[in-house]
C-alpha atoms as a PDB file:
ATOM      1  CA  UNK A   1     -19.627  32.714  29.175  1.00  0.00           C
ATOM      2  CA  UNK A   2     -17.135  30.063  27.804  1.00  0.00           C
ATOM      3  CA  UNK A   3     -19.514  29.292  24.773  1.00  0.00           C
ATOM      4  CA  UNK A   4     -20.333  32.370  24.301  1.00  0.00           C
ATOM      5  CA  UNK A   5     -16.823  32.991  23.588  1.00  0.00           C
ATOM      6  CA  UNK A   6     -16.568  30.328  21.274  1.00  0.00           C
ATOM      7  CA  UNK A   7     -18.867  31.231  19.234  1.00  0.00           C
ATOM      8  CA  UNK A   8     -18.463  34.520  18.961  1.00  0.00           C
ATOM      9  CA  UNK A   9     -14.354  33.305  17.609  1.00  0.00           C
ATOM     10  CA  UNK A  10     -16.525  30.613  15.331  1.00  0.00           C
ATOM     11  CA  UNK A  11     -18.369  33.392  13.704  1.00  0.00           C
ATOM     12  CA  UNK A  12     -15.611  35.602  13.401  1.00  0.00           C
ATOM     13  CA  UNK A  13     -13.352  33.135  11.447  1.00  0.00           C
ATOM     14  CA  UNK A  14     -15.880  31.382   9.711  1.00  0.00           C
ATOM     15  CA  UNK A  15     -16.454  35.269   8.272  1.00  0.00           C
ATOM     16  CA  UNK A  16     -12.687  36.043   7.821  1.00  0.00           C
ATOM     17  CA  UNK A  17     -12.688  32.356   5.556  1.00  0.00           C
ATOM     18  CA  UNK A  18     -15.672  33.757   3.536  1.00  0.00           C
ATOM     19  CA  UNK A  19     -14.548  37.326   2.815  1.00  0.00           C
ATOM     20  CA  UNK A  20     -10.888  35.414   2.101  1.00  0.00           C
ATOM     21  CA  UNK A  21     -12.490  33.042  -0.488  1.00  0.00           C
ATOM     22  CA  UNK A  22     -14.584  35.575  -1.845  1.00  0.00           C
ATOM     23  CA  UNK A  23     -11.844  37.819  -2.716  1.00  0.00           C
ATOM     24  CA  UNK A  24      -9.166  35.165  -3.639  1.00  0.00           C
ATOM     25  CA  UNK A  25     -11.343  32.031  -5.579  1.00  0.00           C
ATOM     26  CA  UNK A  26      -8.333  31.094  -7.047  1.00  0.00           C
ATOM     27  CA  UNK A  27      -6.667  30.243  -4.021  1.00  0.00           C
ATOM     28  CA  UNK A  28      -9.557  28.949  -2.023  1.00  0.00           C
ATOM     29  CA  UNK A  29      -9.876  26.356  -5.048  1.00  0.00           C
ATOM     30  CA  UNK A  30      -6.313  25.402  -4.760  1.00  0.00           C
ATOM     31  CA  UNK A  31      -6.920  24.931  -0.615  1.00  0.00           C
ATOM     32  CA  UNK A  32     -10.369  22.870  -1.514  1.00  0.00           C
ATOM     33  CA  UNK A  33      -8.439  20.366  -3.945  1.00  0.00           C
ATOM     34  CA  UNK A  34      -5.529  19.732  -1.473  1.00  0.00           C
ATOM     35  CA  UNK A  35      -8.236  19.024   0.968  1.00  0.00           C
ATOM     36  CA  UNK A  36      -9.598  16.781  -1.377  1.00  0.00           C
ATOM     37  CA  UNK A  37      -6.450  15.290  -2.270  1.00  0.00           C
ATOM     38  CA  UNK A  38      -5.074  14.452   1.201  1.00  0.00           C
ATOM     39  CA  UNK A  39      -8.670  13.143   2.679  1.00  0.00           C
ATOM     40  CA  UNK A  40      -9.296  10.611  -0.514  1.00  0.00           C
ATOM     41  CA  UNK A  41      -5.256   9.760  -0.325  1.00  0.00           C
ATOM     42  CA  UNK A  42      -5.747   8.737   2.994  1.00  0.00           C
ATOM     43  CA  UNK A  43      -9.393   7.111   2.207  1.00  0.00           C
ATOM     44  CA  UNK A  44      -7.543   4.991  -0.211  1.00  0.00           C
ATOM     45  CA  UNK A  45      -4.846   4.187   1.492  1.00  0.00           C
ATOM     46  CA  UNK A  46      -7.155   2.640   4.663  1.00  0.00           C
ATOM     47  CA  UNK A  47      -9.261   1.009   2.373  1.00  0.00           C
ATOM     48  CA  UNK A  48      -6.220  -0.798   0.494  1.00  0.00           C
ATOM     49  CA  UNK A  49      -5.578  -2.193   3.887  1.00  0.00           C
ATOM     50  CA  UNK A  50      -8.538  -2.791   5.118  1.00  0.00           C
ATOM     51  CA  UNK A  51      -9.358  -4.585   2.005  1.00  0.00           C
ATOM     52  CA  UNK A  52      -5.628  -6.619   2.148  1.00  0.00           C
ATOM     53  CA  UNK A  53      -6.522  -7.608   5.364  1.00  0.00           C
ATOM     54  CA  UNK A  54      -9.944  -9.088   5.327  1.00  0.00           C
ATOM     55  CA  UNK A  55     -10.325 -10.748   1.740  1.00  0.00           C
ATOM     56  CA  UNK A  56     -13.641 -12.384   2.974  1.00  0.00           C
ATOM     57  CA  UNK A  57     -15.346  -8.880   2.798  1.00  0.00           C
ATOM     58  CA  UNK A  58     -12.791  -7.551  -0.106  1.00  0.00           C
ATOM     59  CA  UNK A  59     -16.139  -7.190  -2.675  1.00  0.00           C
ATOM     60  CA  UNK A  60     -18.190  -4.807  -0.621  1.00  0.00           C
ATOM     61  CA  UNK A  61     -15.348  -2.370   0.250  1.00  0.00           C
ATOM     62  CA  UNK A  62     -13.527  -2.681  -3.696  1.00  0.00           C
ATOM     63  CA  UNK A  63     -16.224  -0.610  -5.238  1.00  0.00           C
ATOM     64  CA  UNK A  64     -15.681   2.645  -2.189  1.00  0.00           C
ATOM     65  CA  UNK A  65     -11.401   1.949  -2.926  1.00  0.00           C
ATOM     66  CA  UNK A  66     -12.534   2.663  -6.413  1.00  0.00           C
ATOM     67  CA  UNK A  67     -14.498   5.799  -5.986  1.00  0.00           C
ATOM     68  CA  UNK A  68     -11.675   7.218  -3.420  1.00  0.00           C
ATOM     69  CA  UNK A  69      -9.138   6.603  -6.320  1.00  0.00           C
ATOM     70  CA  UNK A  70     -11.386   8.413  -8.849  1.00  0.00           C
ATOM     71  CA  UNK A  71     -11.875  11.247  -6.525  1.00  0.00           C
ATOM     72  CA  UNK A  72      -7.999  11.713  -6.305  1.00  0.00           C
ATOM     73  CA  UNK A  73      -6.814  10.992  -9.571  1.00  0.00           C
ATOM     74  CA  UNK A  74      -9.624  14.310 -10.491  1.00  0.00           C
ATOM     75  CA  UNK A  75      -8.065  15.992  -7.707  1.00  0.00           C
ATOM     76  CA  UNK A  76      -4.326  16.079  -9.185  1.00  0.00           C
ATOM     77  CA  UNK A  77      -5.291  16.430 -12.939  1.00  0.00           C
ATOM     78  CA  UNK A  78      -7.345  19.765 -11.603  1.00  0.00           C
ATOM     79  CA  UNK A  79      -4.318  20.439  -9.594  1.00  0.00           C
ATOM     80  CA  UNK A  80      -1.768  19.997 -12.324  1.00  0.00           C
ATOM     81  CA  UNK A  81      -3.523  21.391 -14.748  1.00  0.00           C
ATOM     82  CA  UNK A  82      -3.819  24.905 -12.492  1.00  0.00           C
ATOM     83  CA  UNK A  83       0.048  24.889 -12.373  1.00  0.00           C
END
């Protein structure tokens, strides 16, 4: 009965986030960047210390830092450039 529940409330606000972005794209593009934003920020952030921390294995892990900082330097040009 108790997953039942749950997904019955799953499929009712996975719905309410569709009809939401399909009727404000705008704003669901805005919510999708921050997203973006705040995950790679954080991705670079533990891979800067990861990478600080264990030199020996600095080469393998440089070229993910880099891609993480790509991804969120596209993330705030999009974002400043919407404001």
């Amino acid at each position: 009965m108790k997953f039942i529940l749950h997904i019955v409330i799953f499929a009712v606000g996975a719905g309410a986030g569709v009809v939401w972005g399909v009727h404000h794209p705008q704003a669901a593009q805005n919510v999708d960047l921050r997203i973006q934003k705040e995950v790679s920020q954080a991705k670079v952030e533990l891979l800067n210390k990861f990478i600080s921390e264990n030199p020996k294995s600095a080469a393998s892990y440089q070229q993910m830092a880099t891609d993480a900082q790509k991804k969120l330097d596209d993330a705030n040009q999009q974002l400043n450039s919407q404001q």
